[in-house]
PDB file of N, CA and C in Angstrom:
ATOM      1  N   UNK A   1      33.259   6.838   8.350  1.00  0.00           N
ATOM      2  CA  UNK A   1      31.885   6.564   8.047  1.00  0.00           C
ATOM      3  C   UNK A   1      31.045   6.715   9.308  1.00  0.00           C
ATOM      4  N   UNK A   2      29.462   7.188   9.262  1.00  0.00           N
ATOM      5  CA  UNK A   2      28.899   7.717  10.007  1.00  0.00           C
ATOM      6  C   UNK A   2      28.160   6.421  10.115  1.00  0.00           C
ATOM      7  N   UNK A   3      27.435   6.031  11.273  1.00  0.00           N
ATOM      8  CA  UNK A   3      26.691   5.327  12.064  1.00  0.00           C
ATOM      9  C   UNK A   3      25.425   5.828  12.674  1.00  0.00           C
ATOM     10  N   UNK A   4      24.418   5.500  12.569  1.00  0.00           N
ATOM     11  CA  UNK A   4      23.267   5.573  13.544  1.00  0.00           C
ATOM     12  C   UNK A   4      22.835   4.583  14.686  1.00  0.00           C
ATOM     13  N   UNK A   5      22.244   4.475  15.780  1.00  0.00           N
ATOM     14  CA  UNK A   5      22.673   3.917  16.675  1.00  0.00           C
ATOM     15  C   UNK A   5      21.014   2.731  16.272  1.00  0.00           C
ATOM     16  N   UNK A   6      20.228   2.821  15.431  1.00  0.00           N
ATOM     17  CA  UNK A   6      19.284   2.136  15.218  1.00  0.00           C
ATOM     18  C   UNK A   6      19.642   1.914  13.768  1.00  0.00           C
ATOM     19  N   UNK A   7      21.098   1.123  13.395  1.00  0.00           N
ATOM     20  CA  UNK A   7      21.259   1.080  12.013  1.00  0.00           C
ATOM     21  C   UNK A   7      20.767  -0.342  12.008  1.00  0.00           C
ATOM     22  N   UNK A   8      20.384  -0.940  11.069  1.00  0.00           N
ATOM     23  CA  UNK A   8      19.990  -1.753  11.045  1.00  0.00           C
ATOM     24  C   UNK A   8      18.196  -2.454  11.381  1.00  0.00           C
ATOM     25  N   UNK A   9      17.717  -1.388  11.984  1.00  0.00           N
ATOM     26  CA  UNK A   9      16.477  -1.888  12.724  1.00  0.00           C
ATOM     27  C   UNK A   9      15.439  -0.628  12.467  1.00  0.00           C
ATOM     28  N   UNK A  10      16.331   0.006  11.479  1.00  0.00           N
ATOM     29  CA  UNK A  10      14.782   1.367  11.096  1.00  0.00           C
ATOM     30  C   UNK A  10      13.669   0.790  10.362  1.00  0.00           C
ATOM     31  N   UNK A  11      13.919   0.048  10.221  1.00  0.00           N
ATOM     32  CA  UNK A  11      12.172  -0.696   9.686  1.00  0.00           C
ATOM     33  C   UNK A  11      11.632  -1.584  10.372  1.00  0.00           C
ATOM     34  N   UNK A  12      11.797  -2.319  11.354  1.00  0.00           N
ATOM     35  CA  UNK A  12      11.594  -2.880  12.455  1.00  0.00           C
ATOM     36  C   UNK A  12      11.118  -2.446  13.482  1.00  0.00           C
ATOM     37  N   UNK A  13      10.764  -1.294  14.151  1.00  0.00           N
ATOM     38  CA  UNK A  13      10.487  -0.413  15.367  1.00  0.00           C
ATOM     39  C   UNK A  13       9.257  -1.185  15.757  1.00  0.00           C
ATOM     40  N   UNK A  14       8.062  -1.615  14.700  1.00  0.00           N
ATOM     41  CA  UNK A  14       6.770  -1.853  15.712  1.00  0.00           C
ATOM     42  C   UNK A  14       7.281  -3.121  16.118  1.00  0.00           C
ATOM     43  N   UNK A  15       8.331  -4.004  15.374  1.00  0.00           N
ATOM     44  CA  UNK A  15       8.492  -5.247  16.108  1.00  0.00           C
ATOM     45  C   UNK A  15       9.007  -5.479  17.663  1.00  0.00           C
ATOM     46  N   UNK A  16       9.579  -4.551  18.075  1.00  0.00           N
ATOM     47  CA  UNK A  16      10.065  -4.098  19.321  1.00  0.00           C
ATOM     48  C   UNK A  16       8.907  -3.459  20.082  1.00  0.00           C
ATOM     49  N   UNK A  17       8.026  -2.152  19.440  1.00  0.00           N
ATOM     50  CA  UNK A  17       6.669  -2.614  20.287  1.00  0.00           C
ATOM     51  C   UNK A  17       6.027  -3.531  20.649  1.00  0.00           C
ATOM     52  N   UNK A  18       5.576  -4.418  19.403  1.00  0.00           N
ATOM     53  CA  UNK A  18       5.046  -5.139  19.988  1.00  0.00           C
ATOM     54  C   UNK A  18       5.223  -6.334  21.041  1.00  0.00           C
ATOM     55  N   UNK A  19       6.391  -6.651  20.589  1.00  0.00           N
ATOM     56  CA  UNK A  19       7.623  -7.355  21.952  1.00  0.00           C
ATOM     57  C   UNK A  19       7.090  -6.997  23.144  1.00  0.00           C
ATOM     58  N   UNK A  20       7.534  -5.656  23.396  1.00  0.00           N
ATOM     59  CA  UNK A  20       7.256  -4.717  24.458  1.00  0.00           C
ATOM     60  C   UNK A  20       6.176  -5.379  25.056  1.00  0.00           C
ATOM     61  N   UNK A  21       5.047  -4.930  24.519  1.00  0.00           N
ATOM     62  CA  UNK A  21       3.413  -4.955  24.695  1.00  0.00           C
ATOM     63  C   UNK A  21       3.620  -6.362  25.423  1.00  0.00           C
ATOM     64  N   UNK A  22       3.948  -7.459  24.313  1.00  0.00           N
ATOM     65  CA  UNK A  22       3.688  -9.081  24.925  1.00  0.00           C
ATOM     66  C   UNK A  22       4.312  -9.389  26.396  1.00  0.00           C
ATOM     67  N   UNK A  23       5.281  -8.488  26.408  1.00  0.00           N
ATOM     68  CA  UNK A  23       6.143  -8.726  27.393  1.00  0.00           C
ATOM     69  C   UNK A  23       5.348  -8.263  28.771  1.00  0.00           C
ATOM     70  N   UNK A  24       5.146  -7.745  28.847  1.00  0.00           N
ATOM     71  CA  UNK A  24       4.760  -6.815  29.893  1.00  0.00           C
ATOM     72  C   UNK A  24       2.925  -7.327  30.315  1.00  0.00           C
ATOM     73  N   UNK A  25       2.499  -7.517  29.091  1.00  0.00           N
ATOM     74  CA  UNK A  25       1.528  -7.852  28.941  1.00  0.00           C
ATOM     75  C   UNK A  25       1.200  -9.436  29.779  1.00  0.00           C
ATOM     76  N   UNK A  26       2.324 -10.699  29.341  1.00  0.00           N
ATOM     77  CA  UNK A  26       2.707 -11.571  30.476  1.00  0.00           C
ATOM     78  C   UNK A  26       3.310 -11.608  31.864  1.00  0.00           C
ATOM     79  N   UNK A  27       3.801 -10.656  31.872  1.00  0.00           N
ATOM     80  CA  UNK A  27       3.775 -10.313  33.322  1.00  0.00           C
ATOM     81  C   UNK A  27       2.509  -9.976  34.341  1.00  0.00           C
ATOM     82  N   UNK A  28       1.873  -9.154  33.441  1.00  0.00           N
ATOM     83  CA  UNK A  28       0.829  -8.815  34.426  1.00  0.00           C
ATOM     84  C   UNK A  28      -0.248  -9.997  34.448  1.00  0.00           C
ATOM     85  N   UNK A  29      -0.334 -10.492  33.490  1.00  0.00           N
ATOM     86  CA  UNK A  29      -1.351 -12.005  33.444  1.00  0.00           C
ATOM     87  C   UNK A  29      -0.686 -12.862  34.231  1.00  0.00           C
ATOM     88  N   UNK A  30       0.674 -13.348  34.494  1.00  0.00           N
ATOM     89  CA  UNK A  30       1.032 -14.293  35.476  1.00  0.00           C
ATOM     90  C   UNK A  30       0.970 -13.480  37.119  1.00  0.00           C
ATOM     91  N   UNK A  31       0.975 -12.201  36.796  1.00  0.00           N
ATOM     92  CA  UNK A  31       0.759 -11.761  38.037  1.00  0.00           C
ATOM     93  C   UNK A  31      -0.932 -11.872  38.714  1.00  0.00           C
ATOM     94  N   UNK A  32      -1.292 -11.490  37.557  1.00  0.00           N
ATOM     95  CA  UNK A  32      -3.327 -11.904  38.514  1.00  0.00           C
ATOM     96  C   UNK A  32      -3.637 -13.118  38.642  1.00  0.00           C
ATOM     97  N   UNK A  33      -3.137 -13.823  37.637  1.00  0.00           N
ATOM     98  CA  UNK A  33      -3.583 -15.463  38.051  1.00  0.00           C
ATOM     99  C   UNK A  33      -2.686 -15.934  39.571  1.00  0.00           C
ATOM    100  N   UNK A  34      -1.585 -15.924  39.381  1.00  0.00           N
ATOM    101  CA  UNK A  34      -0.892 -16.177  40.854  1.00  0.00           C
ATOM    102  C   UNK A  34      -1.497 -15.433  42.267  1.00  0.00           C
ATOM    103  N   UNK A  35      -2.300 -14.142  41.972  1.00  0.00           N
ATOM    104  CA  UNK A  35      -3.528 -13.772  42.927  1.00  0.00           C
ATOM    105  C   UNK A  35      -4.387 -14.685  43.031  1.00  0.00           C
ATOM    106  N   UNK A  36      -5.212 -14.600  41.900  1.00  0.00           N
ATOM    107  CA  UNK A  36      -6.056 -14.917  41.837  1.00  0.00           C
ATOM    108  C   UNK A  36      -6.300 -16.522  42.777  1.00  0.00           C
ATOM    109  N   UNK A  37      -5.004 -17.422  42.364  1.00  0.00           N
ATOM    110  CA  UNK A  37      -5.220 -18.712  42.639  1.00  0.00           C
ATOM    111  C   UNK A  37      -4.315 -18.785  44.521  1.00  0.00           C
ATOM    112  N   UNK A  38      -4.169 -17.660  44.763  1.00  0.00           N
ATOM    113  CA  UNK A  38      -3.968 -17.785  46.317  1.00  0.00           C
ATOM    114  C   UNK A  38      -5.111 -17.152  47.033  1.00  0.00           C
ATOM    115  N   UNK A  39      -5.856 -16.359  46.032  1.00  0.00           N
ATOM    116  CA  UNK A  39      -7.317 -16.252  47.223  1.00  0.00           C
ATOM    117  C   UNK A  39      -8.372 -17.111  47.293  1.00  0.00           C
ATOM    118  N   UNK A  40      -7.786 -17.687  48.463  1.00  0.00           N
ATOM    119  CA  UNK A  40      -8.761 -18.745  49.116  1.00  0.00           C
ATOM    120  C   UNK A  40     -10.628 -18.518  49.108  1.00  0.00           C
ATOM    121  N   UNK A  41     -11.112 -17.451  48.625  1.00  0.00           N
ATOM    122  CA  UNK A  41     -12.342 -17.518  48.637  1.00  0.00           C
ATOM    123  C   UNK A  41     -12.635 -18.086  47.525  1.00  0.00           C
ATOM    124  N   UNK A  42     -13.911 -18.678  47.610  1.00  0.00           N
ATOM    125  CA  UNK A  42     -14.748 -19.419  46.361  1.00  0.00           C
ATOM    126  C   UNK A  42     -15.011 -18.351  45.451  1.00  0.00           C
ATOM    127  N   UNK A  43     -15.224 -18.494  44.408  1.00  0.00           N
ATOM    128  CA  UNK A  43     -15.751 -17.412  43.253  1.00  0.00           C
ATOM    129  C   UNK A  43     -17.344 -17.443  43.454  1.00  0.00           C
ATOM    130  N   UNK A  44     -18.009 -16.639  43.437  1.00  0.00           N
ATOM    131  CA  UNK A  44     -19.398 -16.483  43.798  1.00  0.00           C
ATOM    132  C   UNK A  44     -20.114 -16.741  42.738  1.00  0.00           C
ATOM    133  N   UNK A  45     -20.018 -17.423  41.778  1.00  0.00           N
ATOM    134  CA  UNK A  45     -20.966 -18.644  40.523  1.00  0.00           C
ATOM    135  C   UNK A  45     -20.235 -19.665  40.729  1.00  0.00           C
ATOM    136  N   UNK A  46     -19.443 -20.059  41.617  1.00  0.00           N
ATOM    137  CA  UNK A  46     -19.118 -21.552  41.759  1.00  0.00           C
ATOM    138  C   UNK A  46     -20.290 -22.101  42.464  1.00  0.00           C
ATOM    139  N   UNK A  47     -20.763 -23.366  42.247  1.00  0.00           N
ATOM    140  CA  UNK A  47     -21.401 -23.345  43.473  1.00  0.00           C
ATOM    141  C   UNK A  47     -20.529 -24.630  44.799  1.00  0.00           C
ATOM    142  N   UNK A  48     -21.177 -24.364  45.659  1.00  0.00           N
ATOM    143  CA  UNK A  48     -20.309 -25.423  46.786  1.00  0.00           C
ATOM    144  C   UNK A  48     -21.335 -25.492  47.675  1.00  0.00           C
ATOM    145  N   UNK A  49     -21.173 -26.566  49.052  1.00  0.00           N
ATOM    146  CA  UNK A  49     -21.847 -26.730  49.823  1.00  0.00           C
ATOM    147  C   UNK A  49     -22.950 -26.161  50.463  1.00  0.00           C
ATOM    148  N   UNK A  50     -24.084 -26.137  50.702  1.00  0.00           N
ATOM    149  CA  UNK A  50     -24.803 -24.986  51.026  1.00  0.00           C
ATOM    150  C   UNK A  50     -24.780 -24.851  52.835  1.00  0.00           C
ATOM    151  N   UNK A  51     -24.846 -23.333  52.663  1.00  0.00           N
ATOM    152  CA  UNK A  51     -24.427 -23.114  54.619  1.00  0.00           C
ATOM    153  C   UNK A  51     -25.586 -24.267  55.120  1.00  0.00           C
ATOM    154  N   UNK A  52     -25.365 -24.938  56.328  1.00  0.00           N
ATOM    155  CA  UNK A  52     -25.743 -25.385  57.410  1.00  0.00           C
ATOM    156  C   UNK A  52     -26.984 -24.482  58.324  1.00  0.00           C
ATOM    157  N   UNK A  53     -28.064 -24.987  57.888  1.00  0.00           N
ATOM    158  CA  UNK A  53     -28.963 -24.411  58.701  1.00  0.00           C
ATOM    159  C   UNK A  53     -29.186 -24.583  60.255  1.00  0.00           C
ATOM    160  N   UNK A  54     -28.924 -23.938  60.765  1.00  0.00           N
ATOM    161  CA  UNK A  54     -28.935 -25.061  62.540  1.00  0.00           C
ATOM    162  C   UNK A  54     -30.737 -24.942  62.640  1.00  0.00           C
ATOM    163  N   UNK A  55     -30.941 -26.092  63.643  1.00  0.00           N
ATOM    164  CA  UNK A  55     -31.945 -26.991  64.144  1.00  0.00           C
ATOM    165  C   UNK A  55     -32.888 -26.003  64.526  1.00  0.00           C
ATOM    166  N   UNK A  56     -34.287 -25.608  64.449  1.00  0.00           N
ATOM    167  CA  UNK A  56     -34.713 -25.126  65.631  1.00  0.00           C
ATOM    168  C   UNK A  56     -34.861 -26.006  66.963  1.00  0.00           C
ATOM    169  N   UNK A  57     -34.648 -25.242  68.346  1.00  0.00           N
ATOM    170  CA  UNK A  57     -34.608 -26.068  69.036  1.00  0.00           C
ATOM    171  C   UNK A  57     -36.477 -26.012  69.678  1.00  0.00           C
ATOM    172  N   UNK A  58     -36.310 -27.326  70.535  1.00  0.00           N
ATOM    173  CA  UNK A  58     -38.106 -27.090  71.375  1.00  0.00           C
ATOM    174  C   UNK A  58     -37.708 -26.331  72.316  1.00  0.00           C
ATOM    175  N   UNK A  59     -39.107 -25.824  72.865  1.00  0.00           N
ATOM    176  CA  UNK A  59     -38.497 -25.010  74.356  1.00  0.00           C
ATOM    177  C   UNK A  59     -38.359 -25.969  75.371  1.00  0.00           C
ATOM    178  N   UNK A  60     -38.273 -27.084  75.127  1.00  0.00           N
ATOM    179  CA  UNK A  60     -37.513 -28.080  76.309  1.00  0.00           C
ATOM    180  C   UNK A  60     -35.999 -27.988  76.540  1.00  0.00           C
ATOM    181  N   UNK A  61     -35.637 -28.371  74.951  1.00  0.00           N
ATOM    182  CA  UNK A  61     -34.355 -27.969  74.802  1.00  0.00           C
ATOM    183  C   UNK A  61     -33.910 -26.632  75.245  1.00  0.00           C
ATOM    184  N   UNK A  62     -34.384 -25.474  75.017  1.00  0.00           N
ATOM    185  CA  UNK A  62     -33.670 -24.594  75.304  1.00  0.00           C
ATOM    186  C   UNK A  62     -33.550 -24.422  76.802  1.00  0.00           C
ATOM    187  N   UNK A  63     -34.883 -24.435  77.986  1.00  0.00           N
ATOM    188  CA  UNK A  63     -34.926 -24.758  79.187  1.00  0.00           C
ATOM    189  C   UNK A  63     -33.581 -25.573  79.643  1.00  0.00           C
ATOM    190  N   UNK A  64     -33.597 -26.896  79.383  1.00  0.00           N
ATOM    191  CA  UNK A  64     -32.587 -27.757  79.651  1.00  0.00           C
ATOM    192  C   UNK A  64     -31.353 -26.879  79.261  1.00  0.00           C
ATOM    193  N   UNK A  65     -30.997 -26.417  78.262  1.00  0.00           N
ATOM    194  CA  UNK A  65     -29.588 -25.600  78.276  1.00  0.00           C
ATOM    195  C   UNK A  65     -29.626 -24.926  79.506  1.00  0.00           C
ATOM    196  N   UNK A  66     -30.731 -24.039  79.476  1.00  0.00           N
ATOM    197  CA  UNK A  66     -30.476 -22.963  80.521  1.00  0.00           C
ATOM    198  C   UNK A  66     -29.896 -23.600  81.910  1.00  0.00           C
ATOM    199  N   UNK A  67     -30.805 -24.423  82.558  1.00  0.00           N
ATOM    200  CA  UNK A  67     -30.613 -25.423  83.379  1.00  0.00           C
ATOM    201  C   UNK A  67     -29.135 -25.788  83.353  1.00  0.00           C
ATOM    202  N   UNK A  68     -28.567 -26.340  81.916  1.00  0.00           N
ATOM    203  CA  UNK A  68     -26.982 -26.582  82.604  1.00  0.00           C
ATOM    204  C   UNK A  68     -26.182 -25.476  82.202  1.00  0.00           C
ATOM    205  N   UNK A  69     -26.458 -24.313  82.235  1.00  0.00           N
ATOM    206  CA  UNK A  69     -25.356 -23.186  81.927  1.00  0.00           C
ATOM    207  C   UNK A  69     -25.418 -22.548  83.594  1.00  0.00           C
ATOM    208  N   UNK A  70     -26.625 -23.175  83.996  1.00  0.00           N
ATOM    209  CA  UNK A  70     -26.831 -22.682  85.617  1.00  0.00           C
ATOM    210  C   UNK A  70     -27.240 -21.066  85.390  1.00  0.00           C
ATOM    211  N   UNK A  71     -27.930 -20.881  84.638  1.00  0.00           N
ATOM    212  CA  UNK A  71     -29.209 -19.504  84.368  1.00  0.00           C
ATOM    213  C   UNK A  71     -30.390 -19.452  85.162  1.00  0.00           C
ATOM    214  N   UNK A  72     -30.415 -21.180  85.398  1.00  0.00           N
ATOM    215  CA  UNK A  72     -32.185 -20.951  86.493  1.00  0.00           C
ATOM    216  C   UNK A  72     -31.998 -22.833  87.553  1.00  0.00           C
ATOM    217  N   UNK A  73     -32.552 -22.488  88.404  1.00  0.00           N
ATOM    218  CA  UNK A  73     -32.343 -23.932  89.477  1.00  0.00           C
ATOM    219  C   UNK A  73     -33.435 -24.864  89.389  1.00  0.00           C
ATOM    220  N   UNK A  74     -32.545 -25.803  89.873  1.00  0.00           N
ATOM    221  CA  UNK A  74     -33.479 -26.771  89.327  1.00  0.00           C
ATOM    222  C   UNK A  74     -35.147 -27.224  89.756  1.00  0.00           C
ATOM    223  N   UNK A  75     -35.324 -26.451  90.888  1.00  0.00           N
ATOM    224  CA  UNK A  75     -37.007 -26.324  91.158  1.00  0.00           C
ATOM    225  C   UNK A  75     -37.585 -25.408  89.911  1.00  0.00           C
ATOM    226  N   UNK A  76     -36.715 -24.374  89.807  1.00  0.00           N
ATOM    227  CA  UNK A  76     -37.132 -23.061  88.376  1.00  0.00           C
ATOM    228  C   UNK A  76     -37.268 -24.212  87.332  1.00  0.00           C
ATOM    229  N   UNK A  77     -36.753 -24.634  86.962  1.00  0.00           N
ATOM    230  CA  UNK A  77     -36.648 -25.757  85.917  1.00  0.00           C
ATOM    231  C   UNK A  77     -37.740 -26.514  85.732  1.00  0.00           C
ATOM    232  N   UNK A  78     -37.926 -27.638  86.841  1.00  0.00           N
ATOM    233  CA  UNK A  78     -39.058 -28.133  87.124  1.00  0.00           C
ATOM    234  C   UNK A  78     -40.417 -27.959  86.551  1.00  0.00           C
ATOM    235  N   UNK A  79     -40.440 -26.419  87.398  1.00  0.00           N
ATOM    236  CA  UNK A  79     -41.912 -25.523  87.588  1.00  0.00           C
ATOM    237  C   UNK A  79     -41.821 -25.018  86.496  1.00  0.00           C
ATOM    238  N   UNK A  80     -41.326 -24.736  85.159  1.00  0.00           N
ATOM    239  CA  UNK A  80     -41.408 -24.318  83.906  1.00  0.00           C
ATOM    240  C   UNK A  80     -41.620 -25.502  82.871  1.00  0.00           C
ATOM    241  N   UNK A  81     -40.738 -26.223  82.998  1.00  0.00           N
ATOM    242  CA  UNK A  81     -40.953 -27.469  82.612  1.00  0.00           C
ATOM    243  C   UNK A  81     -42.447 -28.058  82.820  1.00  0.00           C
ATOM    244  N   UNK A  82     -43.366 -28.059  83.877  1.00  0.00           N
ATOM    245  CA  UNK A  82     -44.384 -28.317  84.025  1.00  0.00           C
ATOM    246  C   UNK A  82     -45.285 -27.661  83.241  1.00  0.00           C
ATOM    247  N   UNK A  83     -44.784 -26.505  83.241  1.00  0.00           N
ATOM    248  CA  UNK A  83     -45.670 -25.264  82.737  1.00  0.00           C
ATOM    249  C   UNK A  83     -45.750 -25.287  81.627  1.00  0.00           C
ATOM    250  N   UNK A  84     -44.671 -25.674  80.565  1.00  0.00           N
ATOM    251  CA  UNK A  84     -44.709 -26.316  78.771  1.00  0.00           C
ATOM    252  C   UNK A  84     -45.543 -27.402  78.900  1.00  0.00           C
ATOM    253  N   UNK A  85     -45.315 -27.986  79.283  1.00  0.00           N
ATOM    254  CA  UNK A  85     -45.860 -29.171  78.941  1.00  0.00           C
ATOM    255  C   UNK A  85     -47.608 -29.563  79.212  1.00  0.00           C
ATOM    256  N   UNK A  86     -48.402 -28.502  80.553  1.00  0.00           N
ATOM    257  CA  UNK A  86     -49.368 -28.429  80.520  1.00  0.00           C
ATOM    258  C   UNK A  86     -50.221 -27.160  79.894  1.00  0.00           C
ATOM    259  N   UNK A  87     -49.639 -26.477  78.705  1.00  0.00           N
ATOM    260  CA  UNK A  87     -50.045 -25.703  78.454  1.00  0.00           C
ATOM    261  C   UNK A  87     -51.388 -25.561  77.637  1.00  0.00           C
ATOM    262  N   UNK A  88     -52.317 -24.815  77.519  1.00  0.00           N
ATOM    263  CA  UNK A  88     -53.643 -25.367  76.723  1.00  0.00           C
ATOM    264  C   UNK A  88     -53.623 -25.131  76.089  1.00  0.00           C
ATOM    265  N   UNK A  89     -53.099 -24.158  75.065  1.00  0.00           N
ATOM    266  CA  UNK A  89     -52.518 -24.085  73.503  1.00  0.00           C
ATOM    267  C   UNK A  89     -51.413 -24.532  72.955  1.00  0.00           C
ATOM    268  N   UNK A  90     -50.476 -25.568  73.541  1.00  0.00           N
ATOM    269  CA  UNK A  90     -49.277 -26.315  73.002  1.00  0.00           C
ATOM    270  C   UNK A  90     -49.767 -27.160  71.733  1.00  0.00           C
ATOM    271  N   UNK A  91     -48.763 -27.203  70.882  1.00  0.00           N
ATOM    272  CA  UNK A  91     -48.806 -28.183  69.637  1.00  0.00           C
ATOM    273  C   UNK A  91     -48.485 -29.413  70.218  1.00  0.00           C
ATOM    274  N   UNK A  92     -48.822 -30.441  69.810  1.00  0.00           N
ATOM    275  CA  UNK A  92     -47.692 -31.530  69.743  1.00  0.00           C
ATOM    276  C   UNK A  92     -46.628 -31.812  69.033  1.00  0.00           C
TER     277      UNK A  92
END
């Protein structure tokens, strides 16, 4: 007696596609989420903290930096310093 090697399962074939499909189909979904959830960046409609605006500084402050990075001496300092502070269009 003769045999076919799909005896039994000739009416069955899309069930094995579709197997297929699911199969493969979970693989690649556990594969993007396991991306997905190791990239450390935020998703860009999340929202989160908002950046940190830094300070403006006065030009005292910035003088005084200069002063201790040693950019200008301390008579330069002084004589600029004087010079903000008596200026005739300064804000308060």
């Amino acid at each position: 007696m003769h045999r076919y090697w799909n005896d039994g399962w000739s009416g069955n074939w899309w069930w094995m596609g579709i197997m297929m499909i699911a199969f493969w189909g979970g693989i690649i979904w556990v594969a993007v989420t396991l991306i997905r959830h190791t990239n450390h960046a935020p998703h860009p409609l999340t929202p989160g903290p908002a950046p940190a605006v830094p300070a403006r500084q006065s030009p005292q402050e910035v003088l005084a930096e200069r002063l201790a990075r040693g950019e200008i001496e301390p008579d330069d300092y002084r004589q600029r310093l004087d010079a903000l502070e008596h200026r005739p269009n300064a804000k308060p």
